[in-house]
PDB file of N, CA and C in Angstrom:
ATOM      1  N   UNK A   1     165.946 178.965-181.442  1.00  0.00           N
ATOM      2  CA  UNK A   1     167.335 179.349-181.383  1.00  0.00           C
ATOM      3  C   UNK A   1     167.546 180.460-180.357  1.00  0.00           C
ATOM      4  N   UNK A   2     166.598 181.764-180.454  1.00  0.00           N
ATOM      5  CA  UNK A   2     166.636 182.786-179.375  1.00  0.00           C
ATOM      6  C   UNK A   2     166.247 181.766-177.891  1.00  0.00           C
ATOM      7  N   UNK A   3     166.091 181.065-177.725  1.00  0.00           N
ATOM      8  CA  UNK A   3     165.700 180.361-176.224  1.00  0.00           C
ATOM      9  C   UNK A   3     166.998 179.973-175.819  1.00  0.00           C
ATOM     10  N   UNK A   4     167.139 178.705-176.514  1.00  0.00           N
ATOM     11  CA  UNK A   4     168.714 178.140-176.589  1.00  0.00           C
ATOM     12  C   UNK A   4     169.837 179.385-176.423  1.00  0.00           C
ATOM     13  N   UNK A   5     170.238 180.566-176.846  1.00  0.00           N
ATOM     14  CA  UNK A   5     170.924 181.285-176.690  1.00  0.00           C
ATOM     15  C   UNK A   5     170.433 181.863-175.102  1.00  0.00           C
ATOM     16  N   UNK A   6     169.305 182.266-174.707  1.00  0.00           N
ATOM     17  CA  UNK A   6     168.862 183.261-173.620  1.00  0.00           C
ATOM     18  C   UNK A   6     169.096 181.712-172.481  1.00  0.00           C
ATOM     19  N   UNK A   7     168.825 180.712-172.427  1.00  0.00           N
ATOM     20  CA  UNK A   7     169.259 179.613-171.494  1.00  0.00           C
ATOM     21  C   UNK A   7     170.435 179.663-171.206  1.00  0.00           C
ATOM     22  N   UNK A   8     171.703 179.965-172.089  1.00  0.00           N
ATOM     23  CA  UNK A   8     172.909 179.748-171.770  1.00  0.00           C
ATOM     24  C   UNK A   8     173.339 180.963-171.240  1.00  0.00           C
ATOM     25  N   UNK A   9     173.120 182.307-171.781  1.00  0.00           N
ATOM     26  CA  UNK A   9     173.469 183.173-171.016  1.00  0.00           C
ATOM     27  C   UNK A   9     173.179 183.181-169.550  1.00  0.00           C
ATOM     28  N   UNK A  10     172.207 183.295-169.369  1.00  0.00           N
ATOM     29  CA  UNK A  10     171.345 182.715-167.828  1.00  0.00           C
ATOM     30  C   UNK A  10     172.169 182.014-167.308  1.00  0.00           C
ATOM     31  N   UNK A  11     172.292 180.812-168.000  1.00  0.00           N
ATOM     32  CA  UNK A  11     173.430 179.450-166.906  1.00  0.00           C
ATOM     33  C   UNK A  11     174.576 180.174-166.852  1.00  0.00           C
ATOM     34  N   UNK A  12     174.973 181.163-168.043  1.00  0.00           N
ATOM     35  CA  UNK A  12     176.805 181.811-167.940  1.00  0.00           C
ATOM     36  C   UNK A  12     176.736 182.713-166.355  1.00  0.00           C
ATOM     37  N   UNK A  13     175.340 183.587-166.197  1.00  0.00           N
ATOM     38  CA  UNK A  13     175.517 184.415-165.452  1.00  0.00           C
ATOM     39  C   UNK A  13     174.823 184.048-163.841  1.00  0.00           C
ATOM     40  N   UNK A  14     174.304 182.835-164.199  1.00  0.00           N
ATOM     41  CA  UNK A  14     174.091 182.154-162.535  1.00  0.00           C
ATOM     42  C   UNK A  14     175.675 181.678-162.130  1.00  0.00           C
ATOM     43  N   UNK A  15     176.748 180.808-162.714  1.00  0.00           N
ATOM     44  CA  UNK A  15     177.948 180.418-162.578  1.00  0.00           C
ATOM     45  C   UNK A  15     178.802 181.234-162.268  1.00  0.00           C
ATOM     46  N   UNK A  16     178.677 182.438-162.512  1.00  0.00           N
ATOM     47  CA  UNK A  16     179.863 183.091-162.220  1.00  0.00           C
ATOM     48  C   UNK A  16     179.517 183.628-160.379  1.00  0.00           C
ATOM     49  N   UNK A  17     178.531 184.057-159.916  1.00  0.00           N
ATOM     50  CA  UNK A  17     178.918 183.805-158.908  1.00  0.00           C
ATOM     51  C   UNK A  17     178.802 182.908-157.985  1.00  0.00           C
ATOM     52  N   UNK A  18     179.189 181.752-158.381  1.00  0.00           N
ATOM     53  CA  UNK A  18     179.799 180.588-157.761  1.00  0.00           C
ATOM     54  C   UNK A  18     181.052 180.011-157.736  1.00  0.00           C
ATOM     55  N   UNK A  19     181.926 180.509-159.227  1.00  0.00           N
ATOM     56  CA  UNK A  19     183.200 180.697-159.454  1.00  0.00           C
ATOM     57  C   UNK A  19     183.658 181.902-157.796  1.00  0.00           C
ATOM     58  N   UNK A  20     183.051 182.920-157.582  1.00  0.00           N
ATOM     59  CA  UNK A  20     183.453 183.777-156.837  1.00  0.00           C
ATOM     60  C   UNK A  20     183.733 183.102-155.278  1.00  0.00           C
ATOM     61  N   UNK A  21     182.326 182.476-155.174  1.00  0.00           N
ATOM     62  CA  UNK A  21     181.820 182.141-153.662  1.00  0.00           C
ATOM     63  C   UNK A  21     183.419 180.723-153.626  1.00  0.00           C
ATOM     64  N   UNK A  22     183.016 179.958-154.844  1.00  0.00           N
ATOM     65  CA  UNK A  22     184.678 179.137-154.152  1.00  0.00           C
ATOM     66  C   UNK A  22     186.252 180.166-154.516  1.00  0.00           C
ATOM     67  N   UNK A  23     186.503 181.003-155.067  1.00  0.00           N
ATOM     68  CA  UNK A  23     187.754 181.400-154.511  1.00  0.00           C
ATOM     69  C   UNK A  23     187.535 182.167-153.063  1.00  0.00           C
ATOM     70  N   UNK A  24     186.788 182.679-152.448  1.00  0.00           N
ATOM     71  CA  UNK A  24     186.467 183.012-151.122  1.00  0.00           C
ATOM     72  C   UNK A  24     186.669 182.021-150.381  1.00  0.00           C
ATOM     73  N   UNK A  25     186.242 180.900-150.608  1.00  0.00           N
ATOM     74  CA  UNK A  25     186.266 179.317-149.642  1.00  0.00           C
ATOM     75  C   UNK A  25     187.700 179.628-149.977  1.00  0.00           C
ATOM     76  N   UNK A  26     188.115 179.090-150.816  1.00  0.00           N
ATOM     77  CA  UNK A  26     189.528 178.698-151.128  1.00  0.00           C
ATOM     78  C   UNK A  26     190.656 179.677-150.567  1.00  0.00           C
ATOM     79  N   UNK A  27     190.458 180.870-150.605  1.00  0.00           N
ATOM     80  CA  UNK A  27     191.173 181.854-149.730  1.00  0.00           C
ATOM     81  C   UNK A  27     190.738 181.877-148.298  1.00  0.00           C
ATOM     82  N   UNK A  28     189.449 181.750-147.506  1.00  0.00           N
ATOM     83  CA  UNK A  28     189.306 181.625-146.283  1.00  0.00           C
ATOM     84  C   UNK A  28     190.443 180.321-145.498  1.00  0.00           C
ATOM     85  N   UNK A  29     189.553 179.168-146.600  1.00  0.00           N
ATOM     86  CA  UNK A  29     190.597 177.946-146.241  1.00  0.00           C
ATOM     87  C   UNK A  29     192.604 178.277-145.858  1.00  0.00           C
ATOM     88  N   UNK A  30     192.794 179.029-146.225  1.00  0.00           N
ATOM     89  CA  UNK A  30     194.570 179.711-146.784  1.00  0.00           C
ATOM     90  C   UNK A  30     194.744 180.717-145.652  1.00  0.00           C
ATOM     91  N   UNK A  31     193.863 181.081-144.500  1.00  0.00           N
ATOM     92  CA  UNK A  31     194.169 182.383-143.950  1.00  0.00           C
ATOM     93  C   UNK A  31     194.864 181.667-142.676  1.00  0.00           C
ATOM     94  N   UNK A  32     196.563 182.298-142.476  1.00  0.00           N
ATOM     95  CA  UNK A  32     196.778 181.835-141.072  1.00  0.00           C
ATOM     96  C   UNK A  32     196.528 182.870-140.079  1.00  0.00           C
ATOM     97  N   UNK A  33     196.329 181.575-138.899  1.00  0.00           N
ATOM     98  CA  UNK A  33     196.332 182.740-137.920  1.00  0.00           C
ATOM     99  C   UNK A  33     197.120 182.099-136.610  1.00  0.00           C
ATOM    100  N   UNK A  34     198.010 183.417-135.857  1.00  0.00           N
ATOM    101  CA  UNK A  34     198.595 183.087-135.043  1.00  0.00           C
ATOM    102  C   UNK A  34     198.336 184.134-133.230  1.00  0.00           C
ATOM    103  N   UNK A  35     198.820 183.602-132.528  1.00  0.00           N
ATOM    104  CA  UNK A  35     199.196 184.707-131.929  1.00  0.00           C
ATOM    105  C   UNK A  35     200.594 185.426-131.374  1.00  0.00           C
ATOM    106  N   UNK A  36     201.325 185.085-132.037  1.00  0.00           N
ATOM    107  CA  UNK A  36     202.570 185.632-132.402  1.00  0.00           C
ATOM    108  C   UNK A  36     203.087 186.791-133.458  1.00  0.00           C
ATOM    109  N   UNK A  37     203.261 187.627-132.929  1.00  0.00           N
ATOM    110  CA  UNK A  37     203.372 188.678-134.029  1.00  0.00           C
ATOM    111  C   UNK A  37     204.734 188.798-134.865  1.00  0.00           C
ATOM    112  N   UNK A  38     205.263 187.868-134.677  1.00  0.00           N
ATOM    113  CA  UNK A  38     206.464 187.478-135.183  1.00  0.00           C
ATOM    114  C   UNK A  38     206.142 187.012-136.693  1.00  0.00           C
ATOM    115  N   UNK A  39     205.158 186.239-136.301  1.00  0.00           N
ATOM    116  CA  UNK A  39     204.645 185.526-137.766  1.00  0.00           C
ATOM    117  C   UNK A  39     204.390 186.602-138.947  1.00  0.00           C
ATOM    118  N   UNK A  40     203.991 187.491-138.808  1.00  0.00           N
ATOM    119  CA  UNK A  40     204.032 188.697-139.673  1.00  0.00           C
ATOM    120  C   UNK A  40     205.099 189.229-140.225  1.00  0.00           C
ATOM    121  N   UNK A  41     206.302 189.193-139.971  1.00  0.00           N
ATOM    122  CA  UNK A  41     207.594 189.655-140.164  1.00  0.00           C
ATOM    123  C   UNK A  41     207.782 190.023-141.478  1.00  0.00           C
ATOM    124  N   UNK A  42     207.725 190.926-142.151  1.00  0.00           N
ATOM    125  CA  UNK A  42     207.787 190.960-143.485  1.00  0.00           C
ATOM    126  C   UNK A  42     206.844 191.398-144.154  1.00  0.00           C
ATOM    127  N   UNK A  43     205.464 191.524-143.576  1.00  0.00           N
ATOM    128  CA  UNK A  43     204.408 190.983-144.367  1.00  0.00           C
ATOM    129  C   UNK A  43     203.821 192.618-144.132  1.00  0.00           C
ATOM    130  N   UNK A  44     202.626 192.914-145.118  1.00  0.00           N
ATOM    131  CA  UNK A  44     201.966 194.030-144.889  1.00  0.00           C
ATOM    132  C   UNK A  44     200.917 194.286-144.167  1.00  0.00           C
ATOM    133  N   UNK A  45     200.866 195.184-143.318  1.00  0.00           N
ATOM    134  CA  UNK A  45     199.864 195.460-142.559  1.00  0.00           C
ATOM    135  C   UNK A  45     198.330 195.902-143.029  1.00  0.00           C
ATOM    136  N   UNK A  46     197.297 195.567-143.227  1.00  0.00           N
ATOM    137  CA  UNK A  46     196.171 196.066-143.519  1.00  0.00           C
ATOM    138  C   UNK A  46     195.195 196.897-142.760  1.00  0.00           C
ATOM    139  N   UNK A  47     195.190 196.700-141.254  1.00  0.00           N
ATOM    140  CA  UNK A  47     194.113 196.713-140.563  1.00  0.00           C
ATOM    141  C   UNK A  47     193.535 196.160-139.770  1.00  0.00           C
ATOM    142  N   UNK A  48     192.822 196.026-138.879  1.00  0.00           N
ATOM    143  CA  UNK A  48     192.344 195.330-137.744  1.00  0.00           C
ATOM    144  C   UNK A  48     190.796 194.784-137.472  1.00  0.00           C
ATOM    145  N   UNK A  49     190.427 193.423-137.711  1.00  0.00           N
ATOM    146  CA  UNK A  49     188.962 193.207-138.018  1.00  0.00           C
ATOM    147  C   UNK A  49     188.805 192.452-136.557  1.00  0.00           C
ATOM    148  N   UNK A  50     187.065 192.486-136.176  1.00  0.00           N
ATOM    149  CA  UNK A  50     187.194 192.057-134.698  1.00  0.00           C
ATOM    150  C   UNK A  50     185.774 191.192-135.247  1.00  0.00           C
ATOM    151  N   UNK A  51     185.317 189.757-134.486  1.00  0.00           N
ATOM    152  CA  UNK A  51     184.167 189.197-134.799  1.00  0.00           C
ATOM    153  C   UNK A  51     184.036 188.188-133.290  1.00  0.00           C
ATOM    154  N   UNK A  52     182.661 187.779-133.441  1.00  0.00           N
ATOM    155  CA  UNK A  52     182.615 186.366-132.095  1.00  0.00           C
ATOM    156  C   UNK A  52     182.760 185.090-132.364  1.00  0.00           C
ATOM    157  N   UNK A  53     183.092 184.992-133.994  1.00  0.00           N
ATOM    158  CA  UNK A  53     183.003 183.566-134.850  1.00  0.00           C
ATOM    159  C   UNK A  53     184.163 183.577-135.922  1.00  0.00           C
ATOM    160  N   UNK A  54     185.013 182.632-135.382  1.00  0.00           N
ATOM    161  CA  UNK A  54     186.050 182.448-136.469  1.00  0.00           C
ATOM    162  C   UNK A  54     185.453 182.598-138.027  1.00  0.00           C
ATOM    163  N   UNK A  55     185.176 181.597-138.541  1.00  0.00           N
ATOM    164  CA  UNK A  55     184.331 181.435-139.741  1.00  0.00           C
ATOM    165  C   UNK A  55     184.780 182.972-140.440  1.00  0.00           C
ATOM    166  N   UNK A  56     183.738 183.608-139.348  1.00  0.00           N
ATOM    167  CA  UNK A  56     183.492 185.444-139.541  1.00  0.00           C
ATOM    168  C   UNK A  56     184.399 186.140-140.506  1.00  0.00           C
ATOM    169  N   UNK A  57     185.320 185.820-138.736  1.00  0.00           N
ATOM    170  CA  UNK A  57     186.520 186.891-138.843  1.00  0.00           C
ATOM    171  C   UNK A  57     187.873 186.202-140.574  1.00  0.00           C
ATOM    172  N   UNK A  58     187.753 185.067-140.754  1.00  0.00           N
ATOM    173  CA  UNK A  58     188.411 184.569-142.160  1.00  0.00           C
ATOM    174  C   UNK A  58     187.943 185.013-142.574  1.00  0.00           C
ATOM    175  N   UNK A  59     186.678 185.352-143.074  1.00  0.00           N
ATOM    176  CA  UNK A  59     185.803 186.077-143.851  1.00  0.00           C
ATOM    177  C   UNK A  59     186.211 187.885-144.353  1.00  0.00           C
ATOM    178  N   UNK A  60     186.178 188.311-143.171  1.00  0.00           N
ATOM    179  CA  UNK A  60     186.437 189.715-142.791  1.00  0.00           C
ATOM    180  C   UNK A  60     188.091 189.571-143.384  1.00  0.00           C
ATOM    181  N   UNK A  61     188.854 189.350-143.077  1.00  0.00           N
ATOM    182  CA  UNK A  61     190.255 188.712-143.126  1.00  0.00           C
ATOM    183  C   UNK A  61     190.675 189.220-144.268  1.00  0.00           C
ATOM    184  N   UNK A  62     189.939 187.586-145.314  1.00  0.00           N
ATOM    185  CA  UNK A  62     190.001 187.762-146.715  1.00  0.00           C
ATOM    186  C   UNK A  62     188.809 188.988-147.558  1.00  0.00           C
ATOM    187  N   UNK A  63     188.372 189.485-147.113  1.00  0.00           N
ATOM    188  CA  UNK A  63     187.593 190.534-147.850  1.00  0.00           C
ATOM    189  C   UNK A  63     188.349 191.832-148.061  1.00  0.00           C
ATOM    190  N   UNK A  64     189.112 192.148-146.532  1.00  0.00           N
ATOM    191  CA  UNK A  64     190.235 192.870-146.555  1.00  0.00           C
ATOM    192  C   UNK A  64     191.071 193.190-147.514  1.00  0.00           C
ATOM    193  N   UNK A  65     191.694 191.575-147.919  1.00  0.00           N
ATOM    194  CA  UNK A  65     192.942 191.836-148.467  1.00  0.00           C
ATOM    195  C   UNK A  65     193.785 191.150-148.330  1.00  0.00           C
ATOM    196  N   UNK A  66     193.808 190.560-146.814  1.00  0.00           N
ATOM    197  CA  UNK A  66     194.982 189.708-146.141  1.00  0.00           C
ATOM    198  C   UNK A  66     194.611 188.325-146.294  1.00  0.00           C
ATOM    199  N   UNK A  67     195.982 187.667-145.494  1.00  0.00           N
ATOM    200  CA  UNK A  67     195.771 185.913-145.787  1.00  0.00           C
ATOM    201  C   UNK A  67     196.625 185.312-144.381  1.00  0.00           C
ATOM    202  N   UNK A  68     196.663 186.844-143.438  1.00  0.00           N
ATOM    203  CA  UNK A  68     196.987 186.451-141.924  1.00  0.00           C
ATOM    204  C   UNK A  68     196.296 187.002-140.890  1.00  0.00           C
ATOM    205  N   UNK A  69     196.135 186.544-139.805  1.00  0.00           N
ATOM    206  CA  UNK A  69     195.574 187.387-138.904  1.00  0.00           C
ATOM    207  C   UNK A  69     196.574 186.457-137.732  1.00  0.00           C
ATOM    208  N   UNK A  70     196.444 188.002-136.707  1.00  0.00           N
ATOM    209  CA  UNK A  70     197.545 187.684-135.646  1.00  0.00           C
ATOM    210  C   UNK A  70     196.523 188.317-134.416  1.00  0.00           C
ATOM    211  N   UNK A  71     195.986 187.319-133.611  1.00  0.00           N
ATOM    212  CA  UNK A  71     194.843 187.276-132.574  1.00  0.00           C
ATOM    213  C   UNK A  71     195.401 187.864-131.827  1.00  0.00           C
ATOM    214  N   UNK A  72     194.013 188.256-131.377  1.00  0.00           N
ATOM    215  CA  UNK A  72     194.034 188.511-129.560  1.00  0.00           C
ATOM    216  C   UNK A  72     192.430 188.293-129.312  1.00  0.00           C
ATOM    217  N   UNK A  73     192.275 188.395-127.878  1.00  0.00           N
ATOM    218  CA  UNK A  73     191.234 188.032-127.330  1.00  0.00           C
ATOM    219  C   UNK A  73     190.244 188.788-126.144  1.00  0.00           C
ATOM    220  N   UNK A  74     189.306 189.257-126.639  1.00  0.00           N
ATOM    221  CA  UNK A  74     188.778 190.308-125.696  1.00  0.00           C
ATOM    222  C   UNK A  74     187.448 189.189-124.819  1.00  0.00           C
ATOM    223  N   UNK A  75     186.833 190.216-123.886  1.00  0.00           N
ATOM    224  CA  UNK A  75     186.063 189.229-123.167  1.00  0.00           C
ATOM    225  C   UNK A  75     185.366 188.585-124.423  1.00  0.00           C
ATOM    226  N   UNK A  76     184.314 189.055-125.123  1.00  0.00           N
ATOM    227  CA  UNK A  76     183.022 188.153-125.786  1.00  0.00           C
ATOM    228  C   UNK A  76     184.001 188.441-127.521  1.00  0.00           C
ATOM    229  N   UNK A  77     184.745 189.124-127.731  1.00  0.00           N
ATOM    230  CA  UNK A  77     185.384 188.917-129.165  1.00  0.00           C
ATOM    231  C   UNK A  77     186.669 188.657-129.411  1.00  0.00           C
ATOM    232  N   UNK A  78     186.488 188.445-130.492  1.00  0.00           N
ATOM    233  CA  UNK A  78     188.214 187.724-131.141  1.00  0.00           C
ATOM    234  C   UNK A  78     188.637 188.933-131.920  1.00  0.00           C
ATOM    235  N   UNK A  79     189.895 189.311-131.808  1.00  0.00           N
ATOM    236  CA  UNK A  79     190.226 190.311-132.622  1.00  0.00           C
ATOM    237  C   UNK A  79     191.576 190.218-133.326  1.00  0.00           C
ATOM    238  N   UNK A  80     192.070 190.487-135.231  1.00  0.00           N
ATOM    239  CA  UNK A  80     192.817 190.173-135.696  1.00  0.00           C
ATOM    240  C   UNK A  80     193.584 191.501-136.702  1.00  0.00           C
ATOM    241  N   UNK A  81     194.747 191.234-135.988  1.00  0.00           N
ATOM    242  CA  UNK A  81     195.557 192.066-137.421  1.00  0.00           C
ATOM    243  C   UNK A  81     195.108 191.713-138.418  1.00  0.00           C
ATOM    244  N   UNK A  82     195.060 192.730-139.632  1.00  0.00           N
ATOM    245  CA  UNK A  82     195.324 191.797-140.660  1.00  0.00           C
ATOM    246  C   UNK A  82     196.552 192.009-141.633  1.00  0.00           C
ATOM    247  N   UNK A  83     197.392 191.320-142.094  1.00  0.00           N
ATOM    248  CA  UNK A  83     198.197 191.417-142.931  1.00  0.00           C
ATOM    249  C   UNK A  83     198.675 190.461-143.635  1.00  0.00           C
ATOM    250  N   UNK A  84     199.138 191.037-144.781  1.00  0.00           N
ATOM    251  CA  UNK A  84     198.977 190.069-146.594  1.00  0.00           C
ATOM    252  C   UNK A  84     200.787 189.758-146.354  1.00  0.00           C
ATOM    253  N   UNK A  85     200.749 188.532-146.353  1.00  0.00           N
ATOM    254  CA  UNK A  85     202.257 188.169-146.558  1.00  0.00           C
ATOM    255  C   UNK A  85     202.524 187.668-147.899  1.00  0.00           C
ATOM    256  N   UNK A  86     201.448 186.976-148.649  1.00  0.00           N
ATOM    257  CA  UNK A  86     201.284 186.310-149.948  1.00  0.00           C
ATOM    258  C   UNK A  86     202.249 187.289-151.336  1.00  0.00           C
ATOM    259  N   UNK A  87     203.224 186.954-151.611  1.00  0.00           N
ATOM    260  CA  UNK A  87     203.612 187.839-152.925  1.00  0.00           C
ATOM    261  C   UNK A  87     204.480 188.966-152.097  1.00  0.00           C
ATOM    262  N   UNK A  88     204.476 188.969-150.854  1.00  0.00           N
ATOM    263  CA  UNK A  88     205.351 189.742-150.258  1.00  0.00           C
ATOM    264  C   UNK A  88     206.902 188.878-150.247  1.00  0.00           C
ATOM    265  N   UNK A  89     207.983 189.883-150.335  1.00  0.00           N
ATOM    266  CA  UNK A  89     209.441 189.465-150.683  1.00  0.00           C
ATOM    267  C   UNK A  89     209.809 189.545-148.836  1.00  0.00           C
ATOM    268  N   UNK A  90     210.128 187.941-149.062  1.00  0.00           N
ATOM    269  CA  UNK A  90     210.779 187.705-147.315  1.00  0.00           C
ATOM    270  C   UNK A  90     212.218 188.626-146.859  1.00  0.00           C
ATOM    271  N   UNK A  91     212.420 188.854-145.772  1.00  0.00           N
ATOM    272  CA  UNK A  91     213.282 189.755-145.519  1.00  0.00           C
ATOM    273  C   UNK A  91     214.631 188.539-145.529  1.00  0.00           C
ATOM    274  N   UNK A  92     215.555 189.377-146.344  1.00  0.00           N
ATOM    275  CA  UNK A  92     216.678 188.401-146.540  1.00  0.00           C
ATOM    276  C   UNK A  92     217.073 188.165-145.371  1.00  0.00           C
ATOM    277  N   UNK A  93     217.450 186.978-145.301  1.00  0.00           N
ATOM    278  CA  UNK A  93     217.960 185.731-144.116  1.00  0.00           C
ATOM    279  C   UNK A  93     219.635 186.530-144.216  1.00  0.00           C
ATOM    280  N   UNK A  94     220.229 186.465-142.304  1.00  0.00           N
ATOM    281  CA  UNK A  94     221.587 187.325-142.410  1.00  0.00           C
ATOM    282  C   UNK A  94     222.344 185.875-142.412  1.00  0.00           C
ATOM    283  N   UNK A  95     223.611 185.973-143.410  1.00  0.00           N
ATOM    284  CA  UNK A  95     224.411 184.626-143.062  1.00  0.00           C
ATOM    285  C   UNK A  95     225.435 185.312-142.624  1.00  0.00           C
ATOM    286  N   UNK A  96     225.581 186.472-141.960  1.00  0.00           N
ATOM    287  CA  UNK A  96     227.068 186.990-141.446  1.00  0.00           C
ATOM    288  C   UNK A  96     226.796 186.478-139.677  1.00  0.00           C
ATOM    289  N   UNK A  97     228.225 186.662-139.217  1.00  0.00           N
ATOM    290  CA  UNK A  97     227.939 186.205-137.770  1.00  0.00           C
ATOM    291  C   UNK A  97     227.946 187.542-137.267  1.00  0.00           C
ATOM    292  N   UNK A  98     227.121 187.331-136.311  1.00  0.00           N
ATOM    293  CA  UNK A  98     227.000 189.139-135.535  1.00  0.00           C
ATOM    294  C   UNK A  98     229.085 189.289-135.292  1.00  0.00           C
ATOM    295  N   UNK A  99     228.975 190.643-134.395  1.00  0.00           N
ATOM    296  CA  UNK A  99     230.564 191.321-134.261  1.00  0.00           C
ATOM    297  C   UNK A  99     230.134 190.892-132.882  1.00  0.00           C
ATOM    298  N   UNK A 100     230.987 189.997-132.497  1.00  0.00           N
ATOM    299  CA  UNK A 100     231.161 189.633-131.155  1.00  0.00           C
ATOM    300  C   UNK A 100     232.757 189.817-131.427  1.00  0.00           C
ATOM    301  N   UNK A 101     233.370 190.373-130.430  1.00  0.00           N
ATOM    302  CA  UNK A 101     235.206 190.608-130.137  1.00  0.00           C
ATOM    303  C   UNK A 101     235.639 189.520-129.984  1.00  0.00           C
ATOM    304  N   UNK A 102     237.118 189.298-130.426  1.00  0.00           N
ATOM    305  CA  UNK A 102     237.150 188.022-129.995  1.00  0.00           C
ATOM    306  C   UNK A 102     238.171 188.182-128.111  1.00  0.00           C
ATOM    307  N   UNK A 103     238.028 187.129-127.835  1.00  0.00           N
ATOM    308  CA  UNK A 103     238.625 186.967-126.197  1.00  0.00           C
ATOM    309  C   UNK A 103     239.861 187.856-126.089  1.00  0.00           C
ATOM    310  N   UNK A 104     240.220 188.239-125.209  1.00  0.00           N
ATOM    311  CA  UNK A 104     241.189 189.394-124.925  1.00  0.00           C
ATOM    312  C   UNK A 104     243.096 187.812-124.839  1.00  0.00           C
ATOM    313  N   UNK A 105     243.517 188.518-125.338  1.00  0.00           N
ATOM    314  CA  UNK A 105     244.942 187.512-125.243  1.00  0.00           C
ATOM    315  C   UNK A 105     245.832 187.703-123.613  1.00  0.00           C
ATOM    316  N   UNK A 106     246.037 186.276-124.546  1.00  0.00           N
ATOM    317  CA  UNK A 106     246.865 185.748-122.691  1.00  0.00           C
ATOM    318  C   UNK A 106     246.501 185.300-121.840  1.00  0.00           C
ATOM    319  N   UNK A 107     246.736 184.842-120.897  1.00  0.00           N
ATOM    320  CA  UNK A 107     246.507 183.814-119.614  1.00  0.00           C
ATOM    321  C   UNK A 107     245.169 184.764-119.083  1.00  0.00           C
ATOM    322  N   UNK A 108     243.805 183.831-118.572  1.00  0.00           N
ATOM    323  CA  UNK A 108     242.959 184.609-117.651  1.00  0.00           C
ATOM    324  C   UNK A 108     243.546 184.711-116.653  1.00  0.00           C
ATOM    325  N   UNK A 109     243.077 185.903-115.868  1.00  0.00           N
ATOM    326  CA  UNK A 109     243.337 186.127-114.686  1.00  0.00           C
ATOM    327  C   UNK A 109     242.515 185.425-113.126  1.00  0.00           C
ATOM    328  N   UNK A 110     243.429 184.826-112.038  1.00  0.00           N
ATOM    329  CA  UNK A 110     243.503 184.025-111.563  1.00  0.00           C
ATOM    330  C   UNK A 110     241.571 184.171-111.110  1.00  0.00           C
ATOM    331  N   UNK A 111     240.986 183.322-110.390  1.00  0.00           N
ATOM    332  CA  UNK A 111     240.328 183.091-109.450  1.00  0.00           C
ATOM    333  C   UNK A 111     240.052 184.163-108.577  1.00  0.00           C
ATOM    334  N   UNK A 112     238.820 184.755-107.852  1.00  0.00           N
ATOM    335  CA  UNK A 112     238.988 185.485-106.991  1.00  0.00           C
ATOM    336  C   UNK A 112     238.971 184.702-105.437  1.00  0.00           C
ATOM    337  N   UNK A 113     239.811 185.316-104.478  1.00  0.00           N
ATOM    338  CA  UNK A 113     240.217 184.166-103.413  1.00  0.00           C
ATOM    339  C   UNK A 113     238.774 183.965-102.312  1.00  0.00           C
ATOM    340  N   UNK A 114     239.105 182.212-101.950  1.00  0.00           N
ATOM    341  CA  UNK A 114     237.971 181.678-101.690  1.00  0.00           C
ATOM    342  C   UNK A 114     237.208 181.199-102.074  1.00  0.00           C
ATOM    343  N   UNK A 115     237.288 180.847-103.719  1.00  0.00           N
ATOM    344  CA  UNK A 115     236.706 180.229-104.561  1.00  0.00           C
ATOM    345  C   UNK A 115     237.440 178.903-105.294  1.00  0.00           C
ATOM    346  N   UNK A 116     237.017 177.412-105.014  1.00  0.00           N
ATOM    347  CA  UNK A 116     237.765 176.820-104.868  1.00  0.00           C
ATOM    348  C   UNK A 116     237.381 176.388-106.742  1.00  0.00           C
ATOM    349  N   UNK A 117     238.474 175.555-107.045  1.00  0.00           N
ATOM    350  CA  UNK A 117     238.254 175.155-108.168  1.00  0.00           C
ATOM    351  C   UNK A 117     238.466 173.337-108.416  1.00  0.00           C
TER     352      UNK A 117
END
């Protein structure tokens, strides 16, 4: 009975980090990356991770914190913002129309001469 119990603990505590190693996959898999810093808009800034291998730098990415990176490119490395947009509240969308004036009233004024129409 003490075997049977000490086997399963063992199997409980080899499994768990493998539960770990796939939410890492599963969050690497999830990390965008752009080079537009636009894509960030909203989102929180973490920090800046630099690597020579994508793979890596998702890695670095998600260890961080984040679930974006916004590239750039040096001679021999890749280098990425990082920032967490996930659970972040999008910046409300404007439905007003900007204040543009409206046109001044009355007839435009003519042509300037020499300009044919």
């Amino acid at each position: 009975m003490k075997s049977l119990i000490w086997i399963v603990l063992l199997s409980t505590l080899m499994v768990g980090p493998l539960w770990a190693a796939d939410e890492e996959n599963f969050a690497m898999a999830h990390v965008r990356f752009s080079t537009e810093l636009a894509m960030a808009t909203g989102c929180i800034r973490l920090g800046q991770v630099m690597d020579d291998s994508v793979k890596d730098l998702r890695r670095k990415i998600v260890r961080t914190g984040g679930d974006t990176g916004i590239l750039s490119f040096g001679p021999d490395k890749m280098y990425a913002q990082v920032f967490r947009c996930a659970g972040v509240a999008a910046p409300p969308a404007s439905n007003t129309v900007p204040d543009i004036p409206p046109p001044p009233r009355g007839t435009p004024p003519p042509p300037p001469p020499g300009v044919s129409q």
